[in-house]
Protein backbone atom coordinates (compact mmCIF):
# COMPACT_ATOMS: atom_id res chain seq x y z
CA UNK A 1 126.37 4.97 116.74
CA UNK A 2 125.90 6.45 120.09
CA UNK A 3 129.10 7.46 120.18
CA UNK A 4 128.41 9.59 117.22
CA UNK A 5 125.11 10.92 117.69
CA UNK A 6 126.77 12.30 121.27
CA UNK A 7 129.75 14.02 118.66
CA UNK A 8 127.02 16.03 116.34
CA UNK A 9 125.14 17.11 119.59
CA UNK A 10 128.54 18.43 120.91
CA UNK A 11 128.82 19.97 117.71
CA UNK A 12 125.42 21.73 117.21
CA UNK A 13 125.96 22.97 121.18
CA UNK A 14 129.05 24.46 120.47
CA UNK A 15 128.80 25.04 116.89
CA UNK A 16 127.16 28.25 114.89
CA UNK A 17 124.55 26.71 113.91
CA UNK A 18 123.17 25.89 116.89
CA UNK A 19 123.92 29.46 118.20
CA UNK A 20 122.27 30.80 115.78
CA UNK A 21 119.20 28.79 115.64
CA UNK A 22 118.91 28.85 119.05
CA UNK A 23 119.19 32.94 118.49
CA UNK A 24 116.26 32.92 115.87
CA UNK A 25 114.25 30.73 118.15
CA UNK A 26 114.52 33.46 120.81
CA UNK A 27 113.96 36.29 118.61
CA UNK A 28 110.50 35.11 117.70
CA UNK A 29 110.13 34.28 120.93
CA UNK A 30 110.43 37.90 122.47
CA UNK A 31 108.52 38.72 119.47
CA UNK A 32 105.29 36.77 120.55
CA UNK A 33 105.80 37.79 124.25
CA UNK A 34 105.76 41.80 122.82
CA UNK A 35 102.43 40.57 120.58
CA UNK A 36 100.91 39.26 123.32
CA UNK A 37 101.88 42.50 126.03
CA UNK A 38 100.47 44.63 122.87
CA UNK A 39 97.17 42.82 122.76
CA UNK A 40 97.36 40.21 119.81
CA UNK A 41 97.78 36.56 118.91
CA UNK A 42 101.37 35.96 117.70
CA UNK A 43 100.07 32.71 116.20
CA UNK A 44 97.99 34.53 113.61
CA UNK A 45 101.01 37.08 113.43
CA UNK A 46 103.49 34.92 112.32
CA UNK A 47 100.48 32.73 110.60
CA UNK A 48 100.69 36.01 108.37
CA UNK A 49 104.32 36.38 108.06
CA UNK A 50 104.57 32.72 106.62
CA UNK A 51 101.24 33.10 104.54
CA UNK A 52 102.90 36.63 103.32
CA UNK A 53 105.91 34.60 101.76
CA UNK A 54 104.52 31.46 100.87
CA UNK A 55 101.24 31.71 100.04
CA UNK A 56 101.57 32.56 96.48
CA UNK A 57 105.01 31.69 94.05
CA UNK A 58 104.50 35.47 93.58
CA UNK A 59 105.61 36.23 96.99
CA UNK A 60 108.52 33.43 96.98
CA UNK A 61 109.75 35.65 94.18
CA UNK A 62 109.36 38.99 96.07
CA UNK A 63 111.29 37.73 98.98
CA UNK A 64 114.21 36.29 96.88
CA UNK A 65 114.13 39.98 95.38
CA UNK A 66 114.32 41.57 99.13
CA UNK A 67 117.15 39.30 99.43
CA UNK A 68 119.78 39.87 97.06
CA UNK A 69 121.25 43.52 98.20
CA UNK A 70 121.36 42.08 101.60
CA UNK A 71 122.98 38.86 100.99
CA UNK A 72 125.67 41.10 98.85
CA UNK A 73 126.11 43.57 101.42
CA UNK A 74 125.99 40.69 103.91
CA UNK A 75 129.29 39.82 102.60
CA UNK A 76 130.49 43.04 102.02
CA UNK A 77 130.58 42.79 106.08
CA UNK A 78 131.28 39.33 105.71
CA UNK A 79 134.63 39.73 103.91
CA UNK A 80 136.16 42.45 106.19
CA UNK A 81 135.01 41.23 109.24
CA UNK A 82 137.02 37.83 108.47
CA UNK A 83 139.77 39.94 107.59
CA UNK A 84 139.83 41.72 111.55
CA UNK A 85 138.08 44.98 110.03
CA UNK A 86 134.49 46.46 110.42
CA UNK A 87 132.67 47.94 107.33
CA UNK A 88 130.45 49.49 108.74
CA UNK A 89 130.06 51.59 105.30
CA UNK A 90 128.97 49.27 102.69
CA UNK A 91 125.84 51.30 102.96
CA UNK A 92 127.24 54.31 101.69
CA UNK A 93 129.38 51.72 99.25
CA UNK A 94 125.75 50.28 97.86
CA UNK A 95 124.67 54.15 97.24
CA UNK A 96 128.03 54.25 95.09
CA UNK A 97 127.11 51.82 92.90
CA UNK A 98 123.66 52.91 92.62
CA UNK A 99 124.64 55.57 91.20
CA UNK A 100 127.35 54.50 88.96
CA UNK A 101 125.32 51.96 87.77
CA UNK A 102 122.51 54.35 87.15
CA UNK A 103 124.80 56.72 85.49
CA UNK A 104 126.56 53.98 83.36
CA UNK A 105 123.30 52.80 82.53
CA UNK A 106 121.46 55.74 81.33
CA UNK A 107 124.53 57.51 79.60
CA UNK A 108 126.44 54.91 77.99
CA UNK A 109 124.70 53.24 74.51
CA UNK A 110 125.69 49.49 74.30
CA UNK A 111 124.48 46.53 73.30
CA UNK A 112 122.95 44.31 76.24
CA UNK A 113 125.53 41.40 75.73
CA UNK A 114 128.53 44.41 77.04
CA UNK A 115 126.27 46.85 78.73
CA UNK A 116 125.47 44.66 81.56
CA UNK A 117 129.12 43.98 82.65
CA UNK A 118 129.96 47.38 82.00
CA UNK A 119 127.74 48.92 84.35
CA UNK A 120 128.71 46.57 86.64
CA UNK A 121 132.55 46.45 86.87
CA UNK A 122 132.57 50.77 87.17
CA UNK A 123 130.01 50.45 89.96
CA UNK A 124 132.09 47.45 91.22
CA UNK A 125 135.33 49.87 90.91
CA UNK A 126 134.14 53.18 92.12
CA UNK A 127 132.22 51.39 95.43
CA UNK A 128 135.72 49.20 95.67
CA UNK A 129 137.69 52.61 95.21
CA UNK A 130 135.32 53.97 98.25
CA UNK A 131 135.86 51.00 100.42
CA UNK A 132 139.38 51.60 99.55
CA UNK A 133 139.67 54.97 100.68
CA UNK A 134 138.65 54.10 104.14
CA UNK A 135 141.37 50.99 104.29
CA UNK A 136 144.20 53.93 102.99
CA UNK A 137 143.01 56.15 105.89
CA UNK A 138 143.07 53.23 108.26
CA UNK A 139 146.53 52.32 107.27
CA UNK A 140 148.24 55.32 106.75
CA UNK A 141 146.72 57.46 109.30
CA UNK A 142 145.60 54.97 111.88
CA UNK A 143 141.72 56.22 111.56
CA UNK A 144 139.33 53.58 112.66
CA UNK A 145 137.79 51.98 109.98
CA UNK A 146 134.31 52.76 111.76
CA UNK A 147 134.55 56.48 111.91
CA UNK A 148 135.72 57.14 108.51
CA UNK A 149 133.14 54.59 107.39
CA UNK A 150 130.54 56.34 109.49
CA UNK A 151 131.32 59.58 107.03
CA UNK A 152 132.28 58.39 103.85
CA UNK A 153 128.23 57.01 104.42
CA UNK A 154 127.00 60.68 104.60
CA UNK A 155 128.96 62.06 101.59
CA UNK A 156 127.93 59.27 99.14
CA UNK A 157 124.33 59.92 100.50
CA UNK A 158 124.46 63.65 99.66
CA UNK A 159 126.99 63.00 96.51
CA UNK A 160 124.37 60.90 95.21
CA UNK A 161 121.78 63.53 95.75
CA UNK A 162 124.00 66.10 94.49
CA UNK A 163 124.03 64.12 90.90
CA UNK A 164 120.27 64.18 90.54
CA UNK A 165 120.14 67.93 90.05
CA UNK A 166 122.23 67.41 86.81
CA UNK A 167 120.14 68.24 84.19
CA UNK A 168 120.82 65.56 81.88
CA UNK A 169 120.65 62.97 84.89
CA UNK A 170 117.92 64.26 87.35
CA UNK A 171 114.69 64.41 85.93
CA UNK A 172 113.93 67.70 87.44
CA UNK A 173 110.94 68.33 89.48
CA UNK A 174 110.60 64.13 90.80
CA UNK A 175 113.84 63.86 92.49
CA UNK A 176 114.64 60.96 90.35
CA UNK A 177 117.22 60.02 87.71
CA UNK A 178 115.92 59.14 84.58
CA UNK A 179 115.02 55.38 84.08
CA UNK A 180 118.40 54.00 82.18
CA UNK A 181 118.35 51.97 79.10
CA UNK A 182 117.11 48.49 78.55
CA UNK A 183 120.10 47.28 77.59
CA UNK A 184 121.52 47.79 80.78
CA UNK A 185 118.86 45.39 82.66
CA UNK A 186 119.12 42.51 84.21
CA UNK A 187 115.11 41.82 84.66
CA UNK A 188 114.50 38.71 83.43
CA UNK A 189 111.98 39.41 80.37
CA UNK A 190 110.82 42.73 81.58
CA UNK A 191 109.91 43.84 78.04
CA UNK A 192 108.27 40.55 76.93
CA UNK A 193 106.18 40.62 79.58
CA UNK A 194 104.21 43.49 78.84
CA UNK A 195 103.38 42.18 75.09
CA UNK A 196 100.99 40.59 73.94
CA UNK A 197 102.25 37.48 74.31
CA UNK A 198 103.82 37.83 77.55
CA UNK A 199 100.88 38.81 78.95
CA UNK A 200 98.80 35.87 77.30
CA UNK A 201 101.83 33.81 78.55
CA UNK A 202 100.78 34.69 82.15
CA UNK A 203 97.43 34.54 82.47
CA UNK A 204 97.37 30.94 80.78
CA UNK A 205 100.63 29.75 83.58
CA UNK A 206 99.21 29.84 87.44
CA UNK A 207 102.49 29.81 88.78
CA UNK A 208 104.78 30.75 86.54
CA UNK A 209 102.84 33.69 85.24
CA UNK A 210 102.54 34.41 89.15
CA UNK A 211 106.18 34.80 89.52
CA UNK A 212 106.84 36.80 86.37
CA UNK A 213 104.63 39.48 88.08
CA UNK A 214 107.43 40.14 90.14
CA UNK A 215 110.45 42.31 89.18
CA UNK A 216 112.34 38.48 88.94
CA UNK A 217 115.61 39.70 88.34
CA UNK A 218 119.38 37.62 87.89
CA UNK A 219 120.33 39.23 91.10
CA UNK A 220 120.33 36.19 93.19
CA UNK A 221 122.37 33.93 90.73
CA UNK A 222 125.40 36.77 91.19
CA UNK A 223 124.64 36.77 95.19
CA UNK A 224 125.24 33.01 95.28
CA UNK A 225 128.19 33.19 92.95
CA UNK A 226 129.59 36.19 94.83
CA UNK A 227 128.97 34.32 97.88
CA UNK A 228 131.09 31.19 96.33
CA UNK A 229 133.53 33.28 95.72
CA UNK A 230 133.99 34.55 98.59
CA UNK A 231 134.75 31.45 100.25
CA UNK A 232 136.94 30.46 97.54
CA UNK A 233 139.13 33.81 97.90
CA UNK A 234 139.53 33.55 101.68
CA UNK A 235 139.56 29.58 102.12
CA UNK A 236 142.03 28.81 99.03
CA UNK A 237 144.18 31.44 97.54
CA UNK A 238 147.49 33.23 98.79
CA UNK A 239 145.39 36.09 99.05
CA UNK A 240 142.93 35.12 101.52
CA UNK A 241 145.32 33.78 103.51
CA UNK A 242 147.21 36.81 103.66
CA UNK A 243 144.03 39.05 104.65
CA UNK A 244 142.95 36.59 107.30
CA UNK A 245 146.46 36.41 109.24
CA UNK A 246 146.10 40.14 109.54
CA UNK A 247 143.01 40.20 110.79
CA UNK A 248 143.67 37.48 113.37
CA UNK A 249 147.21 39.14 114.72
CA UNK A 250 148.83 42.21 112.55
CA UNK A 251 151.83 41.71 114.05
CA UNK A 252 152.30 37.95 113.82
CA UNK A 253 151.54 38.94 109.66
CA UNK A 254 154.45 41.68 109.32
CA UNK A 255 156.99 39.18 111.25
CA UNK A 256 155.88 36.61 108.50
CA UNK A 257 156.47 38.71 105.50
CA UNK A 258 153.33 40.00 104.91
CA UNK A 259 152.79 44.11 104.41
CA UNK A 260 149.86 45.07 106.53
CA UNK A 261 148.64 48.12 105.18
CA UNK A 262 148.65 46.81 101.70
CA UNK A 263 146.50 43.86 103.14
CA UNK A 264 143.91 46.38 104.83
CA UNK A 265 143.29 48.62 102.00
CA UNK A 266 142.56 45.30 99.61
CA UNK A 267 140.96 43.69 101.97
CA UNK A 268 138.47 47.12 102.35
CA UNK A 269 138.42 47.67 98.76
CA UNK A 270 136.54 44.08 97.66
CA UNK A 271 134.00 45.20 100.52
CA UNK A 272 133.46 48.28 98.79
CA UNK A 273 133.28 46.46 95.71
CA UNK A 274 130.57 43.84 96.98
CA UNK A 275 128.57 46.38 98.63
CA UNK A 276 128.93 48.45 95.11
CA UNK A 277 127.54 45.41 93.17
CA UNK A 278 124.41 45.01 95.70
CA UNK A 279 123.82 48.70 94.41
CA UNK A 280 124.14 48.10 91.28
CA UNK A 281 122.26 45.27 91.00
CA UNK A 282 119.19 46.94 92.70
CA UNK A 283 119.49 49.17 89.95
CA UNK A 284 119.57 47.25 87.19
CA UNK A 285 117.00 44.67 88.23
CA UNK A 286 114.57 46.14 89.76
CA UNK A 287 113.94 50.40 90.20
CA UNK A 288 115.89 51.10 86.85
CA UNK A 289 116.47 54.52 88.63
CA UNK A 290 118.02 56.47 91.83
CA UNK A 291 115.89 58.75 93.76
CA UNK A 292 116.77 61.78 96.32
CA UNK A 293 116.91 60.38 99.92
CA UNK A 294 116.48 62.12 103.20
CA UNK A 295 118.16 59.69 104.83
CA UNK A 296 119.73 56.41 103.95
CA UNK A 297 117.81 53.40 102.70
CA UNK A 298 119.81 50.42 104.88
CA UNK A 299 120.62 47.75 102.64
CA UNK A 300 123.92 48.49 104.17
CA UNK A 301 123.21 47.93 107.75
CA UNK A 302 121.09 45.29 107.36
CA UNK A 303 124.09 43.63 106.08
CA UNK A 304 126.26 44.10 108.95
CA UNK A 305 123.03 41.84 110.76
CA UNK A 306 122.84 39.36 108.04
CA UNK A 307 126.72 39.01 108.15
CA UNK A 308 126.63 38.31 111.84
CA UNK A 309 123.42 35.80 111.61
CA UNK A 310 125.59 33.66 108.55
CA UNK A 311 128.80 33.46 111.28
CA UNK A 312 130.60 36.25 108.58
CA UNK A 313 130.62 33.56 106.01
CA UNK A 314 129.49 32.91 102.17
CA UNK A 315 126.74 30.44 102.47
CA UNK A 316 125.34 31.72 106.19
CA UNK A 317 124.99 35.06 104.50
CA UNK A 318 123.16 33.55 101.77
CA UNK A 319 120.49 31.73 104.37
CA UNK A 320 120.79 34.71 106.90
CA UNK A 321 119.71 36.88 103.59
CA UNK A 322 117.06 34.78 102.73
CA UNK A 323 115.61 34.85 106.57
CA UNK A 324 115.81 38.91 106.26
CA UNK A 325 114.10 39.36 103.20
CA UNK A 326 111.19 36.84 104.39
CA UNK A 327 111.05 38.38 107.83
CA UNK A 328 110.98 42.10 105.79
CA UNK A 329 108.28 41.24 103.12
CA UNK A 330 106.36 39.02 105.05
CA UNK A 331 106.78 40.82 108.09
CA UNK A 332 104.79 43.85 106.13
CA UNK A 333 101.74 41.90 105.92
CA UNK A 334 100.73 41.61 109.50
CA UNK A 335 99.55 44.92 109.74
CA UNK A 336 96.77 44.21 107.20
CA UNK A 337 96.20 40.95 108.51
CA UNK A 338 95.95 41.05 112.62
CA UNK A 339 96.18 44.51 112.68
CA UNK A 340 99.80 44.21 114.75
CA UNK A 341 102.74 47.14 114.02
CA UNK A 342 105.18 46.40 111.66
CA UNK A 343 107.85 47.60 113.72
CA UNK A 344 107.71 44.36 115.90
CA UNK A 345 109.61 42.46 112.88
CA UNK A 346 112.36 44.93 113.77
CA UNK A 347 112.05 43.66 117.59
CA UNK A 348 112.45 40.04 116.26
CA UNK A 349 115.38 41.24 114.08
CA UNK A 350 117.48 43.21 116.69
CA UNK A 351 116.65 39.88 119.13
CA UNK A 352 118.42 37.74 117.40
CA UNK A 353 121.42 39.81 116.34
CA UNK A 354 121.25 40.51 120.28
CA UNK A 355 122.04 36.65 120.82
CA UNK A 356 123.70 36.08 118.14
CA UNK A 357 126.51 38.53 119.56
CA UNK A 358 126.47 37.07 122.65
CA UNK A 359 127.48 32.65 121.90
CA UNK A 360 128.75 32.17 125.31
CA UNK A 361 125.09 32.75 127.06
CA UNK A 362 123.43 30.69 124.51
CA UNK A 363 126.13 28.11 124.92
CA UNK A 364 125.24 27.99 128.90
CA UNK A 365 121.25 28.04 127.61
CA UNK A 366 122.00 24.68 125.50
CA UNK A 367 124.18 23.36 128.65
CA UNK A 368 121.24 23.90 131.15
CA UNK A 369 118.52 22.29 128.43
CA UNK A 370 120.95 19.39 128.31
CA UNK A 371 121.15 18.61 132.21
């Protein structure tokens, strides 16, 4: 017994889990010390943060919705980082599939049953055929993967904006697209609610009718199966298998048969094609609509943190997801309750990506705790 207790403390000390506990456990704790230097009581600060996403089964159901584009881009990053590459432009990938989703949604007349897949498998395709393009310039050119990344982000930001001065697209004058068609939705009885019934429906159920005041979209049941997936691709086919022996040694892969650059354009096209379905799914489920940007909303970027906090796998970016959107939607009610900035959730955030990037140091900080 003793014996095996000593194995699973090994294991957490060495382990990602423990590194990355340990790493959230810091985070909040530079987060209390900058409360503190900034005049207020991090206890009622993060009292708010877990009041803000517990409190009510409303809230529960807002941060499940903050969620879902990051777990998806999460494994966007995920899926190429396991594969030896860095997409760092699965946010320009989830403004693909915004848009093609928005586009597919407002202009093609379906029925809900084959509307719903549509618009997702062309935003899937044209974010996968983005992702793509930066794995072809990769392998045929030699380009980083970051740098073309960096500016395929940019054009899909201003392509996107570009397609809202259409006139049968943009409604003109709000720098918005027009709201696409229910049958393209994936809001879970967004129309009901606002009858009669639904409405009777929720102010009779306390917590039920709570949640269904929320945008409560099926988002999150794709994340998790996405996330399945993704462990099933990489873990258990030929395929996976290829794309992860290139990513550990390219060289080692073409001696064994295996053709690189086919493996690094596939292997950047099903990023493109998660981040793409993140974007479409924000679509679909909850604005209904695209809007003109300035700059770029991060859904994408988050996801390079959430991919690092779930050790770049399926279920870690599920939980490191779920962390984000409590720490984003929670994290916005501090301000209104203790007075404190916002911005310090964004100091707790870039903490513990800080240690999470660094497992040797929090290996030694275990080691010393132990002694």
């Amino acid at each position: 017994m003793k014996m095996t207790l000593q194995k699973l403390k090994e294991l957490f000390m060495r382990g990602p889990l423990g590194l990355t506990l340990v790493s959230i456990l810091v985070g909040f704790s530079v987060g209390a010390i900058v409360l503190l230097i900034a005049g207020f009581n991090p206890i009622d600060a993060y009292w708010a943060i877990l009041r803000g996403t517990f409190a009510k089964p409303k809230y529960v159901s807002y941060v499940i919705i903050y969620a879902t584009p990051l777990i998806i881009t999460g494994l966007s990053v995920a899926f190429a980082l396991r594969t030896g590459l860095f997409n760092i432009g699965a946010e320009g990938q989830f403004i693909v599939g915004a848009m093609v989703a928005a586009m597919a949604g407002y202009y093609i007349h379906l029925p809900l049953l084959l509307h719903v897949p549509v618009c997702i498998l062309l935003a899937v395709g044209a974010s996968a055929i983005w992702g793509g393009l930066a794995g072809y310039i990769k392998a045929k050119f030699g380009v980083h993967e970051v740098i073309s990344t960096i500016m395929l982000n940019w054009t899909a930001l201003y392509l996107s904006n570009w397609s809202l001065s259409l006139k049968s697209f943009g409604k003109m004058g709000t720098g918005k697209s027009y709201i696409i068609q229910d049958t393209a939705r994936i809001d879970l009885f967004g129309q009901w609610k606002i009858t009669e019934a639904g409405i009777d429906f929720i102010r009779s159920h306390k917590y039920l009718g709570d949640v269904l005041k929320s945008p409560v979209n099926a988002g999150i049941i794709i994340a998790i199966i996405l996330a399945i997936l993704m462990w099933y691709v990489l873990n258990k086919t030929t395929l996976g298998y290829e794309l992860r022996a290139v990513g550990y040694n390219q060289h080692a892969a073409e001696y064994g048969g295996i053709n690189v650059q086919r493996s690094i354009v596939t292997s950047m096209s099903i990023a493109g094609g998660l981040a793409g379905c993140a974007g479409a799914l924000q679509v679909m489920g909850v604005s209904h609509k695209i809007a003109k940007l300035a700059i770029m909303e991060g859904y994408g970027f988050d996801g390079i943190a959430v991919s690092l906090i779930g050790n770049n796998t399926g279920p870690g970016s599920v939980f490191a997801g779920l962390l984000f959107g409590g720490l984003k939607y929670g994290g916005s009610k501090i301000q209104d309750a203790v007075g404190a900035p916002t911005e310090v959730i964004n100091i707790v955030v870039g903490t513990i990506i800080l240690f999470t990037a660094m497992p040797k140091l929090i290996q030694m900080i275990l080691r010393s705790r132990r002694g």
